[in-house]
C-alpha atoms as a PDB file:
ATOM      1  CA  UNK A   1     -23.370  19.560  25.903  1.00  0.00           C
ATOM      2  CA  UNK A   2     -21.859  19.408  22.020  1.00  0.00           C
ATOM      3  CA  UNK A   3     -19.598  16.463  21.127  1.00  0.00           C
ATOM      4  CA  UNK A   4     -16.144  17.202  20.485  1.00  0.00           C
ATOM      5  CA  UNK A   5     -14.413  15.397  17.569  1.00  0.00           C
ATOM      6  CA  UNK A   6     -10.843  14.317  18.775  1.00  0.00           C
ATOM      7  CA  UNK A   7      -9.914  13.144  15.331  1.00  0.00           C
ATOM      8  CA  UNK A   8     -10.988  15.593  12.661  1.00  0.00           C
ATOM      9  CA  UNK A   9     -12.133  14.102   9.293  1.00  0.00           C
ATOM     10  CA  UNK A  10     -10.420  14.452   6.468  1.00  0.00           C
ATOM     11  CA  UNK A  11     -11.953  17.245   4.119  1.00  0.00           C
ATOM     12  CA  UNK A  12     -10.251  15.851   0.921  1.00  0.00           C
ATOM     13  CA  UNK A  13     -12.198  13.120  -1.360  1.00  0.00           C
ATOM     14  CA  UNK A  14     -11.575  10.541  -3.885  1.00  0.00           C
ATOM     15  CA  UNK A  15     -14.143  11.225  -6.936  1.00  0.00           C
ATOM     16  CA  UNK A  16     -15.003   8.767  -9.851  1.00  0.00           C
ATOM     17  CA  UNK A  17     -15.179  10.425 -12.914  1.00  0.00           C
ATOM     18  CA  UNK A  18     -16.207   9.365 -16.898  1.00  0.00           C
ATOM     19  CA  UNK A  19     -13.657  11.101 -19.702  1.00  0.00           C
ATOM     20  CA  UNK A  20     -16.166  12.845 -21.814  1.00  0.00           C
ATOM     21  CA  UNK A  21     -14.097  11.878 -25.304  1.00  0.00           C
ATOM     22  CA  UNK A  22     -13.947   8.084 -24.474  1.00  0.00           C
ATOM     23  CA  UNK A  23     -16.359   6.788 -21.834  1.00  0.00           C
ATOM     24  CA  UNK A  24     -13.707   5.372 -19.510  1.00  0.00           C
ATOM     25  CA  UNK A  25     -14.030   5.547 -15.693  1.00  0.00           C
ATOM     26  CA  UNK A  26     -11.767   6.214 -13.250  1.00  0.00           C
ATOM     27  CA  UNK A  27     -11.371   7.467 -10.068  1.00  0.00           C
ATOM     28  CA  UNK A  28      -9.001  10.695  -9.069  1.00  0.00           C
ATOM     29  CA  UNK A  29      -8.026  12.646  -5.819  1.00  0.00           C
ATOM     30  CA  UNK A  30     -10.070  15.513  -4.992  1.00  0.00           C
ATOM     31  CA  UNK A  31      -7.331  18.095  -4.292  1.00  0.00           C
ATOM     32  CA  UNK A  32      -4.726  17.005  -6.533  1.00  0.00           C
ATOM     33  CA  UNK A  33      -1.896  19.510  -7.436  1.00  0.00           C
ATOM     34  CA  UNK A  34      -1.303  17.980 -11.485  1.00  0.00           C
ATOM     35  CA  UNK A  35      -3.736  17.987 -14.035  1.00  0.00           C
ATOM     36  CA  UNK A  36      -5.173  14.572 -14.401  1.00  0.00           C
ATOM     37  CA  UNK A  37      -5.123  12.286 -18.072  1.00  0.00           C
ATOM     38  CA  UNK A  38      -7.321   9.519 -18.790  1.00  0.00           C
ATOM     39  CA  UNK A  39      -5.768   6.379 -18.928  1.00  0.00           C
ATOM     40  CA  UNK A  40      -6.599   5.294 -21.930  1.00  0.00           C
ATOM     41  CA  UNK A  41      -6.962   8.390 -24.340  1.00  0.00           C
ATOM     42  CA  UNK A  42      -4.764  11.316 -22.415  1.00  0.00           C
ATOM     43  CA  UNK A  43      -7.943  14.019 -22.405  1.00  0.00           C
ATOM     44  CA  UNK A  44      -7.399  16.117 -19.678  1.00  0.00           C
ATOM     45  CA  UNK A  45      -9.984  15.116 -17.013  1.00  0.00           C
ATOM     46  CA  UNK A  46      -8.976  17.738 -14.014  1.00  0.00           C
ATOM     47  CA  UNK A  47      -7.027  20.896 -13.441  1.00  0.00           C
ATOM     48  CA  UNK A  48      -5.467  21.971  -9.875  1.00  0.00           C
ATOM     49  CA  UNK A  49      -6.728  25.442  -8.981  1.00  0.00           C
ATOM     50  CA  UNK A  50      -4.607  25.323  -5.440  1.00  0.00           C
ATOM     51  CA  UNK A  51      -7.214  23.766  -3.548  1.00  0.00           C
ATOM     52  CA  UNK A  52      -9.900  21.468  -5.120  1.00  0.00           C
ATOM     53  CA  UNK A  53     -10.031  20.522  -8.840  1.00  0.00           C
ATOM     54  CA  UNK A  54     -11.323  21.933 -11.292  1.00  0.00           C
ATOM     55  CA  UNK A  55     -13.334  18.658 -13.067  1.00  0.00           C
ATOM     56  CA  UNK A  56     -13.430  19.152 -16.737  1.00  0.00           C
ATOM     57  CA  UNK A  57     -15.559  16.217 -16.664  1.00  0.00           C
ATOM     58  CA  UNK A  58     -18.750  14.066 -15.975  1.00  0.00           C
ATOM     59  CA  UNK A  59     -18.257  13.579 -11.802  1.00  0.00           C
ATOM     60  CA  UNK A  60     -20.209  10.070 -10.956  1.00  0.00           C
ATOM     61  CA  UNK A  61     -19.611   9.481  -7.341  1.00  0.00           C
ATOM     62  CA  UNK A  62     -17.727  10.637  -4.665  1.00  0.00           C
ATOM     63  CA  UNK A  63     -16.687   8.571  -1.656  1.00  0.00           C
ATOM     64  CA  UNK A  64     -15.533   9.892   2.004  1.00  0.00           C
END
């Protein structure tokens, strides 16, 4: 018999990304709906598209 899953999962992620102008390391929403700045040097790091973002950037991890 499958298992059903009461409590869905959440299909949005957090994602650590580098800023390929500066090096710096940060970590952004998945499914944002603004384009997303470094901190330190304002390149753009991610664009929405209306669902996931479009990374304009190195992606290092990505946690659940």
């Amino acid at each position: 018999m499958a298992k059903i899953e009461l409590i869905p999962k959440p299909s949005s992620k957090f994602i650590k990304v580098k800023c390929s102008k500066c090096g710096n390391e940060q970590i952004i929403f998945g499914k944002a709906s603004v384009k997303i700045k470094c901190n330190i040097c304002d390149e753009i790091l991610a664009e929405p598209t209306g669902g996931c973002v479009k990374l304009l950037c190195e992606k290092l991890q990505e946690f659940d």
